[in-house]
Protein backbone atom coordinates (compact mmCIF):
# COMPACT_ATOMS: atom_id res chain seq x y z
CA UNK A 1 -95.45 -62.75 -26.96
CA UNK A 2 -97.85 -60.03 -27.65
CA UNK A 3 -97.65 -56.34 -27.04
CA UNK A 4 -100.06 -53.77 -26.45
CA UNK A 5 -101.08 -51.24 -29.17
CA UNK A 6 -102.58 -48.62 -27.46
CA UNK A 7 -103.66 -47.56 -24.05
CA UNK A 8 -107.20 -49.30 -23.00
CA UNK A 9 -109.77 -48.98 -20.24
CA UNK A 10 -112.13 -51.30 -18.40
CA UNK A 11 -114.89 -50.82 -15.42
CA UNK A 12 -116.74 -53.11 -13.34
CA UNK A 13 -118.49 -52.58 -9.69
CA UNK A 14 -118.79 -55.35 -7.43
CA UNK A 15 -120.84 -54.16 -3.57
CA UNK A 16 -120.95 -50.75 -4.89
CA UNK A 17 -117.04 -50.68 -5.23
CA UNK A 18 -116.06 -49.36 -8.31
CA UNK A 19 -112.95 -50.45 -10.18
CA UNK A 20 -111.49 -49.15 -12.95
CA UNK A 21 -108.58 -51.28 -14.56
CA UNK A 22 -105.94 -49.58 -17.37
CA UNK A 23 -103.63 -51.23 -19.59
CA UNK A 24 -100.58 -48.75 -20.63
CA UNK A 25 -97.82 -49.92 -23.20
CA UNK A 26 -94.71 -49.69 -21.36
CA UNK A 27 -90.69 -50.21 -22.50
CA UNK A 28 -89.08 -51.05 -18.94
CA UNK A 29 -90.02 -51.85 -14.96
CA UNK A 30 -88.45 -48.12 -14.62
CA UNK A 31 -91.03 -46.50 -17.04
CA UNK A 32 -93.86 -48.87 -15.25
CA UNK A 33 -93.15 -46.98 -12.12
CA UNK A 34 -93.49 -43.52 -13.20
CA UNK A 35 -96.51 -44.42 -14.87
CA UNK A 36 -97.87 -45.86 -11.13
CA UNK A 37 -96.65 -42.92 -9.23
CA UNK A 38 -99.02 -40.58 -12.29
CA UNK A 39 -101.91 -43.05 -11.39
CA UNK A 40 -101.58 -42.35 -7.89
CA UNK A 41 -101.47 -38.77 -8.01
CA UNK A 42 -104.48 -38.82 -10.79
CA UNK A 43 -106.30 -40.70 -8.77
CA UNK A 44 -105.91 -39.50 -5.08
CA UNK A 45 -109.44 -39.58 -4.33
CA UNK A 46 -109.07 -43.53 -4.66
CA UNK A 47 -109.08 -46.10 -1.88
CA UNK A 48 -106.37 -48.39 -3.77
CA UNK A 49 -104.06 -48.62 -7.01
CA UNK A 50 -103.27 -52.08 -7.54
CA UNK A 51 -100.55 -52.60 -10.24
CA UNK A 52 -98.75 -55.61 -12.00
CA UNK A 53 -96.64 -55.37 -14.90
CA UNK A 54 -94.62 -57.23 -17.29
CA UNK A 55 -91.79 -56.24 -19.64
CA UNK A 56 -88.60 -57.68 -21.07
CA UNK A 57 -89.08 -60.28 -24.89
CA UNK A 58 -90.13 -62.90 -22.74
CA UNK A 59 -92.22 -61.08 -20.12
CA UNK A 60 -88.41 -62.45 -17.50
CA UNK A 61 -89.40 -58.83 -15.56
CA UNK A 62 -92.09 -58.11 -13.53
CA UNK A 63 -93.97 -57.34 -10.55
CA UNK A 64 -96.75 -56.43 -9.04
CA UNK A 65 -98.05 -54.39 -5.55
CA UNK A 66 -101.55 -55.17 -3.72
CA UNK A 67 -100.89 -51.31 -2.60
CA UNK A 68 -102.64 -51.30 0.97
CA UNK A 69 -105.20 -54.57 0.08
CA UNK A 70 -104.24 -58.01 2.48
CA UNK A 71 -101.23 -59.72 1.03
CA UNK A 72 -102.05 -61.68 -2.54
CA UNK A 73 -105.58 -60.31 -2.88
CA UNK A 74 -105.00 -57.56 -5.51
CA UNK A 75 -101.78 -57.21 -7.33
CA UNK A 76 -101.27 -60.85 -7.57
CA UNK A 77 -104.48 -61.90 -9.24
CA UNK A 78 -103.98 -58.99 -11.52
CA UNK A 79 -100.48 -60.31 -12.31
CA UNK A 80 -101.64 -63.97 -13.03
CA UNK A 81 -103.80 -62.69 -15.67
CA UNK A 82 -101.06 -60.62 -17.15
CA UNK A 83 -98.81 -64.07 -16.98
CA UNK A 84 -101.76 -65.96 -18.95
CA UNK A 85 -102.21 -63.58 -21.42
CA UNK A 86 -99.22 -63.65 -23.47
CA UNK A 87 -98.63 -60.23 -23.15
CA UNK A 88 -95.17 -57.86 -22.51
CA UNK A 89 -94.55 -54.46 -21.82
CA UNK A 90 -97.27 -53.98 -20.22
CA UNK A 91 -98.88 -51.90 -17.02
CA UNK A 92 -102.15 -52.75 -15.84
CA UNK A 93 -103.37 -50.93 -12.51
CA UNK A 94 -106.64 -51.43 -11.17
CA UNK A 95 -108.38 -48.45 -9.01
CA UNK A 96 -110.50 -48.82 -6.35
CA UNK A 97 -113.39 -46.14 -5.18
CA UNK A 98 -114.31 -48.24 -1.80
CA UNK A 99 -118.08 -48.78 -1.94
CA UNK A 100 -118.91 -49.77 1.91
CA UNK A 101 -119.31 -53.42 1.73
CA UNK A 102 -116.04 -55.62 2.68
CA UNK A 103 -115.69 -57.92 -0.02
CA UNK A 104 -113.57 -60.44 1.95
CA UNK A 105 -110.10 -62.22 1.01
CA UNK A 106 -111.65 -64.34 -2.06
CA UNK A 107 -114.19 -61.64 -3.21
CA UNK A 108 -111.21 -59.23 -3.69
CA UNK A 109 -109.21 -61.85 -5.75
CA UNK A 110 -112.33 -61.95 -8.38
CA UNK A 111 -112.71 -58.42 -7.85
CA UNK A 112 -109.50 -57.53 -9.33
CA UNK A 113 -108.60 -60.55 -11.15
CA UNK A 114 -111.97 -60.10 -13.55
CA UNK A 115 -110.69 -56.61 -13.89
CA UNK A 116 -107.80 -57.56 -15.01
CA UNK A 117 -109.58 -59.96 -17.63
CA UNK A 118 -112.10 -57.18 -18.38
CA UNK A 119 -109.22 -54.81 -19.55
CA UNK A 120 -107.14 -57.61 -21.45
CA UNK A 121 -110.59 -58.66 -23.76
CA UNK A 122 -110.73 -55.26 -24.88
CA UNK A 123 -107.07 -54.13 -25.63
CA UNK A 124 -106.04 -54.30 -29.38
CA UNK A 125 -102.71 -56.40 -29.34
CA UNK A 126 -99.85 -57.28 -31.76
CA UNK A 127 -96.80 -59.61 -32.14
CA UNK A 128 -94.17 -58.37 -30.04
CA UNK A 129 -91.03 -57.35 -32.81
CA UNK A 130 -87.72 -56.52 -31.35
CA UNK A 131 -86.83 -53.28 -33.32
CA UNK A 132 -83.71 -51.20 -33.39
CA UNK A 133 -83.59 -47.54 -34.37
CA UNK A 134 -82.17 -46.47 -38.01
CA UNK A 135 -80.84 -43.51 -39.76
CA UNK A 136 -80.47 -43.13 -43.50
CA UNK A 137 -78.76 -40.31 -45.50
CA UNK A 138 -80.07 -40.40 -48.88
CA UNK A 139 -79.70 -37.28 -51.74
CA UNK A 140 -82.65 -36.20 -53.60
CA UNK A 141 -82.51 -38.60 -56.50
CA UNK A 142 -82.46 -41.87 -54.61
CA UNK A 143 -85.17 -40.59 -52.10
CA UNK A 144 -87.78 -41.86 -53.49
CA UNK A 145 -86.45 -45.49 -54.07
CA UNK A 146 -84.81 -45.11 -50.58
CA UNK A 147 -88.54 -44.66 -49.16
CA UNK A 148 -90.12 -47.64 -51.05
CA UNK A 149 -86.85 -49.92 -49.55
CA UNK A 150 -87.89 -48.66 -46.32
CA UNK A 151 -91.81 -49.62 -46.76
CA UNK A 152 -90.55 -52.91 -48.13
CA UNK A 153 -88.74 -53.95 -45.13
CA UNK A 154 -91.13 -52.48 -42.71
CA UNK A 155 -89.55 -49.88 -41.22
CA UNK A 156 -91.61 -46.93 -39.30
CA UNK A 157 -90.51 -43.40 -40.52
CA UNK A 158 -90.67 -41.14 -37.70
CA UNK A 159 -88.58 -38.20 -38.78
CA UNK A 160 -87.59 -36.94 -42.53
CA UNK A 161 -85.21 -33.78 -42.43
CA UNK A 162 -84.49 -31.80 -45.65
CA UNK A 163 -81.37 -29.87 -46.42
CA UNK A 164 -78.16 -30.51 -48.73
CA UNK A 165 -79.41 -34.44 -48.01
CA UNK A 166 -82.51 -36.40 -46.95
CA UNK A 167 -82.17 -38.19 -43.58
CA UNK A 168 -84.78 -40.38 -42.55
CA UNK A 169 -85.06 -41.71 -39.03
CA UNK A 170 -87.29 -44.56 -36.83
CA UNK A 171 -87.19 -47.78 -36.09
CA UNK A 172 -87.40 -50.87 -37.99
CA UNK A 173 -87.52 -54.84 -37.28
CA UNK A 174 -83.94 -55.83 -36.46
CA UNK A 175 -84.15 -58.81 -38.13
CA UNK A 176 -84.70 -56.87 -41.37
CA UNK A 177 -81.75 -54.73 -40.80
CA UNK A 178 -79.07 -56.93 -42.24
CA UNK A 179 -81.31 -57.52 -46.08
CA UNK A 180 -82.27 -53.34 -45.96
CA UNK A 181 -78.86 -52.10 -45.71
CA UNK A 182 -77.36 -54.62 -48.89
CA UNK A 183 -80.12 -53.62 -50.93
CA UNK A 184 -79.67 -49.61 -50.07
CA UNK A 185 -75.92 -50.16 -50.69
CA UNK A 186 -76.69 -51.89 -54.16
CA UNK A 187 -79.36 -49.24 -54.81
CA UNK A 188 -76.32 -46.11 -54.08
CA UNK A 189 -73.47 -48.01 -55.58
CA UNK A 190 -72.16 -47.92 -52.08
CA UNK A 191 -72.78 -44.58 -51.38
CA UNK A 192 -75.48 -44.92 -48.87
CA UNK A 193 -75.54 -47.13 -45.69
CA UNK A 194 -77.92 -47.87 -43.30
CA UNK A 195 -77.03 -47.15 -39.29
């Protein structure tokens, strides 16, 4: 599975209907709908916000909404090319400024289906990593070596505090959890772990 990078935009109008489809990096189907219910309110002026999302290592969760559009013409299409793409934890909504011209049952489902596709060629994407959150107490000696470990084993440094010790925070791939905290034991003569 893939993941999402960072947030990414896409427009097309189809009958002088304008729709603008978003793809937002999301963690859970709880932070996908407080994301939706921001969309709404940022885009009041809109006819329609069409969602579908997917989270969970396997994309299990998600959902979608055609949000006022006839049943399985908007947030289903958009959800199909979610499904196709590989991706997880990911939001895509697709607004709609109505343009006067009814584009019928199967002109919607291209409509927001190619928006869809339209935002997904031009996200950046990665390998989705399960990743668990560290903490490391080092002193000011071993800090340095400490760091390097950390680079070595990929983990992202979010926070470094300084006082009577160095702790360094974030998040690195759980699968190198296991090899980082022997080697920062060996490194400390026991004195440091990893948690």
């Amino acid at each position: 599975m893939k993941v999402l990078k960072q947030y990414a935009s896409a427009e097309i109008e189809v009958k002088k209907s304008r729709f603008l489809a978003e793809a937002f990096s999301i963690k859970s189907q709880q932070e996908a709908r407080e994301l939706l219910k921001q969309q709404k309110i940022k885009y009041s002026d809109a006819t329609h916000v069409v969602h579908a999302f997917s989270a969970g290592l396997g994309g299990e969760i998600c959902g979608c909404s055609d949000d006022g559009e006839p049943a399985g013409t908007a947030g289903r299409p958009v959800l199909d090319v979610l499904k196709g793409s590989g991706c997880t934890n990911i939001l895509l909504t697709v607004t709609r400024w109505f343009g006067g011209t009814l584009l019928g049952t199967g002109g919607l489902v291209r409509a927001y289906g190619d928006s869809a596709k339209e935002v997904l060629a031009v996200c950046s994407m990665e390998e989705y990593i399960s990743k668990v959150p560290f903490s490391v107490s080092t002193n000011y000696q071993l800090y340095e070596q400490v760091k390097k470990l950390l680079g070595r084993f990929e983990a992202e440094i979010e926070n470094e505090d300084f006082a009577e010790n160095i702790v360094l925070k974030g998040n690195l791939p759980e699968k190198n959890k296991p090899a980082l905290q022997k080697e920062v034991e060996n490194l400390s003569c026991g004195k440091i772990s990893v948690v």
